[in-house]
N, C-alpha and C. Protein backbone atom coordinates (compact mmCIF):
# COMPACT_ATOMS: atom_id res chain seq x y z
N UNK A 1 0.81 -1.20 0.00
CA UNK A 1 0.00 0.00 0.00
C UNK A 1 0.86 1.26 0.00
N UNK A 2 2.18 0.99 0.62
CA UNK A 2 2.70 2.31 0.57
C UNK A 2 3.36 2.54 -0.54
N UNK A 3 3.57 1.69 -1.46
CA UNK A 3 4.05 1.87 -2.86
C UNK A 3 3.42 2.90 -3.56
N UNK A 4 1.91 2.06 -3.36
CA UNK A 4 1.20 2.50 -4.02
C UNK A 4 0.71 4.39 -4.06
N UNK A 5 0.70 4.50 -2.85
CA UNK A 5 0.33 6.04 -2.44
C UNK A 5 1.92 6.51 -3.00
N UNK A 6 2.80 6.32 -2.83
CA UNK A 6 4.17 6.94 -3.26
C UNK A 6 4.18 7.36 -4.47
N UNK A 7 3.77 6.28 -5.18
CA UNK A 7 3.43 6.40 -7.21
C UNK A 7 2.37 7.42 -7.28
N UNK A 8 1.37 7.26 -6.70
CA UNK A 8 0.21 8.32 -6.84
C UNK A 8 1.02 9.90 -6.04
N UNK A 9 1.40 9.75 -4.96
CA UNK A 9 2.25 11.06 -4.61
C UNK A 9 2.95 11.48 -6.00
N UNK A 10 4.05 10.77 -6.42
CA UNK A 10 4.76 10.81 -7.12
C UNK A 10 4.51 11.20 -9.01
N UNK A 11 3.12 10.79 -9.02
CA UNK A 11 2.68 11.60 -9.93
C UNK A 11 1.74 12.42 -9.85
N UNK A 12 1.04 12.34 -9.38
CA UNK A 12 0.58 13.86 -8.61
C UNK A 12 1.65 14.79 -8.82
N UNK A 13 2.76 14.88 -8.37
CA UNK A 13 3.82 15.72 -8.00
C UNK A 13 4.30 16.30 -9.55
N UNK A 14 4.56 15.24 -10.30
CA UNK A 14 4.97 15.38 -11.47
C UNK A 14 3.76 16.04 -12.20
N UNK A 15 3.05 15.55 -12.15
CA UNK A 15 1.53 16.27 -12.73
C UNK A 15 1.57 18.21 -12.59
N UNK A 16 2.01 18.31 -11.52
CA UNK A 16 1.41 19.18 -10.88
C UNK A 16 2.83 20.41 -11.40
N UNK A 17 3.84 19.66 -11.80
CA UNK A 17 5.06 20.76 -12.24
C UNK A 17 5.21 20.35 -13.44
N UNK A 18 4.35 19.61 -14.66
CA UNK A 18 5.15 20.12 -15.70
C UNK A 18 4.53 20.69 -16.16
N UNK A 19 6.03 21.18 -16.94
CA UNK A 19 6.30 22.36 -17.72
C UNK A 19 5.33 22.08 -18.39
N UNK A 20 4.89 23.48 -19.50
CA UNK A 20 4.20 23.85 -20.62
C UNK A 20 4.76 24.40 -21.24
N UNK A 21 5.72 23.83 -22.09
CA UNK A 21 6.52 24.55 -22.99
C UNK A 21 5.20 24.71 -24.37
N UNK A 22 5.22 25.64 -24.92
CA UNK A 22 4.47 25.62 -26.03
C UNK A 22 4.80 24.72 -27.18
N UNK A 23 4.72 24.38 -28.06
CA UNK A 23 4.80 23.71 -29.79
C UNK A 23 5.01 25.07 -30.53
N UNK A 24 3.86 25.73 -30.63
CA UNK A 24 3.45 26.53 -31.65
C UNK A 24 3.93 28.25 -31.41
N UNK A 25 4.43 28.65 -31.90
CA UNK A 25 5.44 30.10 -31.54
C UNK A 25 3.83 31.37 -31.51
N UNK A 26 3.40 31.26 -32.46
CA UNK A 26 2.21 32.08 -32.84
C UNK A 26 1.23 32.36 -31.46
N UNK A 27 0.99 30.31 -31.48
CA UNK A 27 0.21 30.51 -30.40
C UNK A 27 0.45 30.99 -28.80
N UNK A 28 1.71 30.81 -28.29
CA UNK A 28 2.67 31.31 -27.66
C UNK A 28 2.52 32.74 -27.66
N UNK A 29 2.54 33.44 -28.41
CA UNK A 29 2.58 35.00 -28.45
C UNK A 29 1.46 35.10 -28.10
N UNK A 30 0.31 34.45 -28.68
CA UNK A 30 -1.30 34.91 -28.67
C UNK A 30 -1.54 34.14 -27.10
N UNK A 31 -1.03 33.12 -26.14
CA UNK A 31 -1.10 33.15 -24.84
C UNK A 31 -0.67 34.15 -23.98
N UNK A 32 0.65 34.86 -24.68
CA UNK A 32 1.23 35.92 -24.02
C UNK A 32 0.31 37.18 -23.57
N UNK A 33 -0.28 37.15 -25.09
CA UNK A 33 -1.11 38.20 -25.40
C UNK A 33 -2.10 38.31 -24.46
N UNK A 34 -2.81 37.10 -24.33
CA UNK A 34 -4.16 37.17 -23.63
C UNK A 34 -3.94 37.25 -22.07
N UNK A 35 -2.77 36.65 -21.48
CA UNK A 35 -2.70 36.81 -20.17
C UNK A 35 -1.64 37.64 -19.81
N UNK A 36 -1.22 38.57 -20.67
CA UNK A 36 -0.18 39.79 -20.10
C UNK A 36 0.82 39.19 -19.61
N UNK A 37 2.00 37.94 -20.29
CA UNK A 37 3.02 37.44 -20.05
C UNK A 37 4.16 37.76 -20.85
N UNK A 38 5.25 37.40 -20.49
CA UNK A 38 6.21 37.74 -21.30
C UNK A 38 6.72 36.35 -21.88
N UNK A 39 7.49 36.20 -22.78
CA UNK A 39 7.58 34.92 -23.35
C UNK A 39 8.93 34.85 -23.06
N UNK A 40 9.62 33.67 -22.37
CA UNK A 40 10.68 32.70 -22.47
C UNK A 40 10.79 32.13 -23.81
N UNK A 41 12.00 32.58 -24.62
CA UNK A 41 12.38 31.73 -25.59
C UNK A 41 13.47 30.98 -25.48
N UNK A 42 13.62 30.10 -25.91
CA UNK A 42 15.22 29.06 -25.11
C UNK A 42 15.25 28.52 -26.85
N UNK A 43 16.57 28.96 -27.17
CA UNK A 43 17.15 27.97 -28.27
C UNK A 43 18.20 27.05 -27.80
N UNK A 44 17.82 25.68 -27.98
CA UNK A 44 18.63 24.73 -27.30
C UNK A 44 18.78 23.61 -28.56
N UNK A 45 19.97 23.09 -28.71
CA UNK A 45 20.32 21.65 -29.29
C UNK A 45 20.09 20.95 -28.07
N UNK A 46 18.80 19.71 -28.38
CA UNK A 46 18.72 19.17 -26.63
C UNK A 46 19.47 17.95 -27.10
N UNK A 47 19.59 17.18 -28.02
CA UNK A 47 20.80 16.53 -28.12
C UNK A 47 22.32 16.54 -28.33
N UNK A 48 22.85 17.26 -28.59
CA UNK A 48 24.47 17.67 -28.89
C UNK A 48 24.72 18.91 -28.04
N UNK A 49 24.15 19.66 -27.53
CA UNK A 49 24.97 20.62 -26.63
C UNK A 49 24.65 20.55 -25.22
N UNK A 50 26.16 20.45 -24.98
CA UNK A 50 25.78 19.68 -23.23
C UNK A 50 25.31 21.01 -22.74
N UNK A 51 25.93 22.27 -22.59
CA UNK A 51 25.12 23.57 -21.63
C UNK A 51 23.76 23.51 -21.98
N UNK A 52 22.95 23.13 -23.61
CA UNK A 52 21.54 22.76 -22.89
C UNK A 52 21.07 21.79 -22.58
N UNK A 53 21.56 20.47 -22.13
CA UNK A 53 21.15 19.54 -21.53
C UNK A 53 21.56 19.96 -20.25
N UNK A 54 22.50 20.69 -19.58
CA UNK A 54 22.87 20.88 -18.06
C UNK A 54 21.40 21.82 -17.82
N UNK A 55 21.20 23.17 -18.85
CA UNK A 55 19.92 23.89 -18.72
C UNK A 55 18.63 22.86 -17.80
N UNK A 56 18.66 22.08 -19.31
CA UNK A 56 17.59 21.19 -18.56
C UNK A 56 17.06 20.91 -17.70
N UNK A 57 18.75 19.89 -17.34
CA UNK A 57 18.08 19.30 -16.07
C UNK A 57 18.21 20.23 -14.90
N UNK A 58 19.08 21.20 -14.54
CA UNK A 58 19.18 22.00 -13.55
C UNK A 58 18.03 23.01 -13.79
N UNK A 59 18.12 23.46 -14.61
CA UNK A 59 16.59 24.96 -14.49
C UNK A 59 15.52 24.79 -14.97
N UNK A 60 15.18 23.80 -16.31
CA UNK A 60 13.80 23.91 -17.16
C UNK A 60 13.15 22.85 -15.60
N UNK A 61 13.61 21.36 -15.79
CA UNK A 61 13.01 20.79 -14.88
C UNK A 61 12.90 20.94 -13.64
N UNK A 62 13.50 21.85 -13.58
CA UNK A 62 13.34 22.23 -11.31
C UNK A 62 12.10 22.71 -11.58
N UNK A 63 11.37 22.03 -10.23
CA UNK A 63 10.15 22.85 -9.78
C UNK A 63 10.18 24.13 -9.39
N UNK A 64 11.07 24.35 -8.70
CA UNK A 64 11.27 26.53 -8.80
C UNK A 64 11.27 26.98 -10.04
N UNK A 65 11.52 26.13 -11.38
CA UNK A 65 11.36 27.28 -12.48
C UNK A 65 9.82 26.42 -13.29
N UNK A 66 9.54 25.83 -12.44
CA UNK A 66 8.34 25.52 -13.63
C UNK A 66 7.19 26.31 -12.86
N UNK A 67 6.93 26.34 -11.60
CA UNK A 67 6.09 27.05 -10.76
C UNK A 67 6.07 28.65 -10.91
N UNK A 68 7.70 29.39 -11.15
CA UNK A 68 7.78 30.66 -11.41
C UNK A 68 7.65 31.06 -12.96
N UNK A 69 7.83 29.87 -13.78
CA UNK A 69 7.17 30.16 -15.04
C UNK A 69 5.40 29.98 -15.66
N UNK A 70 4.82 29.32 -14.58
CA UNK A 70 3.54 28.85 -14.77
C UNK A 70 2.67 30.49 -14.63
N UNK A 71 3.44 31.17 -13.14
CA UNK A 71 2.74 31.94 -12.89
C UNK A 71 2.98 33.15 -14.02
N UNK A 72 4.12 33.34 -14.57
CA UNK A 72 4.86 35.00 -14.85
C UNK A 72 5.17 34.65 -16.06
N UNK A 73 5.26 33.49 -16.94
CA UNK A 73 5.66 33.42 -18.21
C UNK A 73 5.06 32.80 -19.15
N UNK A 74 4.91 32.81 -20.42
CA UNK A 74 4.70 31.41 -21.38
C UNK A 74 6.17 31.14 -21.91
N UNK A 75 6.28 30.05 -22.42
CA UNK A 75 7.87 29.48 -22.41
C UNK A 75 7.33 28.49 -24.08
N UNK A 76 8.31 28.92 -24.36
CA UNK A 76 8.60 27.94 -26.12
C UNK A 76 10.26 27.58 -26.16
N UNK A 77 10.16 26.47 -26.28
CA UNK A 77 11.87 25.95 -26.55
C UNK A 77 11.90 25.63 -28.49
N UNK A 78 12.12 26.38 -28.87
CA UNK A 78 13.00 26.20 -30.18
C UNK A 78 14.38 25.54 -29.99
N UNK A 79 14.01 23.69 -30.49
CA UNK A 79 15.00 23.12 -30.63
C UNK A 79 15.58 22.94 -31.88
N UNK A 80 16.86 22.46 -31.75
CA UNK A 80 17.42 21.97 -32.91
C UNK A 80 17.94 20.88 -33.07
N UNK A 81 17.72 19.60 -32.26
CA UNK A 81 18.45 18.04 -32.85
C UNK A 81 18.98 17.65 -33.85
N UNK A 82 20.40 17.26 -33.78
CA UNK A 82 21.23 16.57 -34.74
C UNK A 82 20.62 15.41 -35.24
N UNK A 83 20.41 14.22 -33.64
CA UNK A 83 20.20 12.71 -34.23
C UNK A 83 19.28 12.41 -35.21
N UNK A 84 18.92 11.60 -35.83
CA UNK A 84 17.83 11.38 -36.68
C UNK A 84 16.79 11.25 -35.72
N UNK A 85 16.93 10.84 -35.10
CA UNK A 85 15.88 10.16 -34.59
C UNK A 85 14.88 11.07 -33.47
N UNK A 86 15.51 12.25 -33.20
CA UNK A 86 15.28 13.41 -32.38
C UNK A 86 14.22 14.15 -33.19
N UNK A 87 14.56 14.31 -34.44
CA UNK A 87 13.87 15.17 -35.60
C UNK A 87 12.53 15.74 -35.36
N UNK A 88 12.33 16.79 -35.28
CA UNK A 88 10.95 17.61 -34.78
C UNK A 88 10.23 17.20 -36.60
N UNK A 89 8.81 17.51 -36.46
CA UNK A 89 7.85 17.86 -37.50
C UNK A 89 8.46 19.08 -38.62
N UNK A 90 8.53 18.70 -39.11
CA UNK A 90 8.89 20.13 -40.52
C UNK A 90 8.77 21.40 -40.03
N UNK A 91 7.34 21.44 -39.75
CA UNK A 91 6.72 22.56 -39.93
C UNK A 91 7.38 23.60 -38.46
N UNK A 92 7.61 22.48 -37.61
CA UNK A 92 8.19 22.83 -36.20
C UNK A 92 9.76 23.07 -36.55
N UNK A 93 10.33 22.57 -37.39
CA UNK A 93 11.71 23.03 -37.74
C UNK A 93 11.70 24.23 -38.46
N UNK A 94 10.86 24.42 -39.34
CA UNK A 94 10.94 25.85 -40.13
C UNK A 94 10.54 26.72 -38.85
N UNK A 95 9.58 26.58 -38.19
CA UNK A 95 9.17 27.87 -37.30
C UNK A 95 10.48 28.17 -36.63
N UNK A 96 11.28 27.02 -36.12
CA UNK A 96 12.44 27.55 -35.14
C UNK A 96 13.44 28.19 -36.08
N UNK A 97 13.68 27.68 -37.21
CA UNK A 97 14.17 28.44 -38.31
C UNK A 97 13.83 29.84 -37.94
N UNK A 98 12.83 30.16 -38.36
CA UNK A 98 12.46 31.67 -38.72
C UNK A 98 12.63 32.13 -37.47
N UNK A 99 12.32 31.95 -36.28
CA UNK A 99 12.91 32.75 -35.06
C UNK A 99 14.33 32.85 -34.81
N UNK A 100 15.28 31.37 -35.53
CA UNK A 100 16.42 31.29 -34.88
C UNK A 100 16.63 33.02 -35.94
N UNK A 101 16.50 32.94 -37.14
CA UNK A 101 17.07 34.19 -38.06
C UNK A 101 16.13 35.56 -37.36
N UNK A 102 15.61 35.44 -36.69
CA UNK A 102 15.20 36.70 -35.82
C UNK A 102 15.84 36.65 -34.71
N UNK A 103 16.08 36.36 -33.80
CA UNK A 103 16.23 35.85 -32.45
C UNK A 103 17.57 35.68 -32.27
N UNK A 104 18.05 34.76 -33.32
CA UNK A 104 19.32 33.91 -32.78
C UNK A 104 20.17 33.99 -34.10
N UNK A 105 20.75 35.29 -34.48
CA UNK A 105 21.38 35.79 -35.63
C UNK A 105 22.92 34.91 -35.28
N UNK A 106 23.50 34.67 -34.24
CA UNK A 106 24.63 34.64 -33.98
C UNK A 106 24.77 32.62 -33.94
N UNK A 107 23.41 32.39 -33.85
CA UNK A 107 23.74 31.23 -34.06
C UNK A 107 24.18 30.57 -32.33
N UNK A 108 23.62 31.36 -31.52
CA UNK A 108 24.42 30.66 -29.49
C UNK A 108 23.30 29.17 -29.22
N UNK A 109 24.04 28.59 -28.53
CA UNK A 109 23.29 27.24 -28.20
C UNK A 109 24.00 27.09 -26.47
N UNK A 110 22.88 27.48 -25.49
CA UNK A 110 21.73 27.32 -25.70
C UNK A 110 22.05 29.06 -25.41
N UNK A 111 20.71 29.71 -26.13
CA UNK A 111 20.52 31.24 -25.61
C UNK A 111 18.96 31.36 -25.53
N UNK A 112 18.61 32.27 -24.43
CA UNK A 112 17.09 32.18 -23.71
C UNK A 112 17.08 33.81 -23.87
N UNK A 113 16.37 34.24 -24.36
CA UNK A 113 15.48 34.80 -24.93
C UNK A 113 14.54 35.34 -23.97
N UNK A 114 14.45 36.49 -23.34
CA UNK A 114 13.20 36.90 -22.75
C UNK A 114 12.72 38.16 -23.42
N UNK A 115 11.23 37.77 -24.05
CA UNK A 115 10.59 38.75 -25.03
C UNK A 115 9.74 38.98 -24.11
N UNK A 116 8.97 40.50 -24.85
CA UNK A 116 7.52 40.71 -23.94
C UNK A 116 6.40 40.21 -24.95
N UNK A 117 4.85 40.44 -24.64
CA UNK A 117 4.28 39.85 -25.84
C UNK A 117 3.85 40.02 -26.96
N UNK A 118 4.41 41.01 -27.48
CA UNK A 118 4.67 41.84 -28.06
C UNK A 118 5.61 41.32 -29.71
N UNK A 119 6.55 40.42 -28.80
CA UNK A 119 7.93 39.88 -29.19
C UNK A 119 9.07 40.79 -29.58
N UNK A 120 9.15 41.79 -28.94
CA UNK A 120 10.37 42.78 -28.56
C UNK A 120 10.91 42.22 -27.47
N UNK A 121 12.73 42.41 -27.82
CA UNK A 121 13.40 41.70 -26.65
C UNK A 121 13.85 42.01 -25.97
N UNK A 122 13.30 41.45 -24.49
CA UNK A 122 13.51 42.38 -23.41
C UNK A 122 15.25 42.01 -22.69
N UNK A 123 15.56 40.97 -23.11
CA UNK A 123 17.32 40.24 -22.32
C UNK A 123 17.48 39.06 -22.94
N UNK A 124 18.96 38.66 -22.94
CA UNK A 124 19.29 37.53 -23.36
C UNK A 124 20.32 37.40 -22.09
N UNK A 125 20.55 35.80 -22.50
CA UNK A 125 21.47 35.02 -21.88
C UNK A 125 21.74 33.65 -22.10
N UNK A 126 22.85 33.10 -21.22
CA UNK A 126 23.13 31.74 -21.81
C UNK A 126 22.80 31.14 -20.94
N UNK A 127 24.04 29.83 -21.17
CA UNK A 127 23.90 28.71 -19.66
C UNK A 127 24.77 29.86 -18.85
N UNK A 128 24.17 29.29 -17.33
CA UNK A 128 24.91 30.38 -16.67
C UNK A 128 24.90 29.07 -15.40
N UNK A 129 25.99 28.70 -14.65
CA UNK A 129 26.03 27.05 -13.87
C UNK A 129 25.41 28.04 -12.29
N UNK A 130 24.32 28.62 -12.28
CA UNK A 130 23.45 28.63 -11.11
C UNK A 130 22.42 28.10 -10.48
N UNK A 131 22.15 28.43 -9.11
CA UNK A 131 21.00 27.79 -8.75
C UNK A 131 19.58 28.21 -9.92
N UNK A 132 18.06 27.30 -9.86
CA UNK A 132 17.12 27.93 -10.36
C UNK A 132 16.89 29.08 -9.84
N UNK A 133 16.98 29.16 -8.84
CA UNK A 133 16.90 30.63 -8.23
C UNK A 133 17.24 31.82 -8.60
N UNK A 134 18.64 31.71 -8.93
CA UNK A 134 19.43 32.64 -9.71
C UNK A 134 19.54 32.87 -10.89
N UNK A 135 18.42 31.68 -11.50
CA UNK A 135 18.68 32.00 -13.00
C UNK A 135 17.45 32.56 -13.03
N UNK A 136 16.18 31.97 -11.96
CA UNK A 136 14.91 32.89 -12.41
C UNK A 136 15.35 34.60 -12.21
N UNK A 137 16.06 34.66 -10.89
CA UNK A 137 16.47 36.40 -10.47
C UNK A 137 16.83 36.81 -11.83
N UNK A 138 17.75 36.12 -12.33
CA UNK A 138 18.19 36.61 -13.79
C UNK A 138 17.68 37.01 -14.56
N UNK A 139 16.54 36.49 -15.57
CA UNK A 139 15.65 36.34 -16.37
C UNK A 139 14.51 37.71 -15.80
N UNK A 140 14.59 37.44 -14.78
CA UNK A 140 13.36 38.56 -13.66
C UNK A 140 14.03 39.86 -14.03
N UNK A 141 15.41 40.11 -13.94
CA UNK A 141 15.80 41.67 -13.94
C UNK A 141 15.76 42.33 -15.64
N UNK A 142 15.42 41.07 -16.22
CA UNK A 142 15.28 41.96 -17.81
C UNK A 142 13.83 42.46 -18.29
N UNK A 143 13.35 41.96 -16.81
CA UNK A 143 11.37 42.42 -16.39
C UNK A 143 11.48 44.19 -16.47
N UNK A 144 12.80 44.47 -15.89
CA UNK A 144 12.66 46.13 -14.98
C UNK A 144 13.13 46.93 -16.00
C-alpha cells in the first residue's frame, strides 16, 4: 500500500510541475497576449549541446522554475536536434528556423530569450552554472 500512495504522490507531483513549454510560436505569443506574459524563448540543441542539456536538467526541470514560469511566463523551446531520430515535424523546424534568423542571428546554443508579448526583446542570456533561483532572479531583472 505504501508503494502504491508513493506512485500516486509521485505523480501527482509530477503532474502538478510540468512544464508547458508551447509547440506553436504564434500561439505562444497569442497566450502571451491574452494573459499579459512575457515569453521565455530558449534555443537549445537538446541533443548535442551539453550547456543545454545541463539547462535542462538544472533549471527547465526544477520545480522553482516551472512554478515561477507557470505563474509569470509562457515558455517555447526552439530546438534543434542533430540525431535522426530526435527530428521535430517540418513545420516545427521551419518555425524555429524563422525565429532562430530573428532571435538567434549569432547562431548561441543554448541562448534564452526573454521577449515581452509583443515579441520585442527584453534580455538575453546563456547557460549560466546557477542555482534555479538565480537563474529565475536573472531572467526577472530583464522584467525592470
Amino acid at each position: 500500500m505504501k508503494s502504491y500512495i508513493s506512485i500516486v504522490f509521485l505523480f501527482t507531483v509530477s503532474f502538478f510541475y510540468a512544464q508547458n513549454w508551447q509547440t506553436n510560436f504564434e500561439e505562444a505569443q497569442s497566450l502571451a497576449i491574452k494573459e499579459n506574459k512575457n515569453i521565455v524563448l530558449v534555443f537549445s540543441g537538446s541533443d548535442w549541446c551539453a550547456p543545454c542539456m545541463k539547462l535542462e536538467k538544472n533549471i527547465w526541470m526544477s520545480a522553482e522554475f516551472k512554478v515561477e514560469a507557470e505563474k509569470n511566463w509562457v515558455t517555447y523551446k526552439a530546438d534543434f536536434p542533430k540525431k535522426k531520430a530526435n527530428q521535430l515535424a517540418p513545420e516545427i523546424t521551419e518555425q524555429n528556423k524563422v525565429l532562430a534568423e530573428k532571435y538567434n542571428k549569432g547562431g548561441s546554443f543554448p541562448l534564452v530569450v526573454l521577449l515581452d508579448k509583443n515579441g520585442k526583446v527584453l534580455g538575453m542570456t546563456g547557460f549560466k552554472n546557477v542555482s534555479p533561483a538565480e537563474y529565475i532572479a536573472m531572467i526577472k531583472k530583464f522584467e525592470k
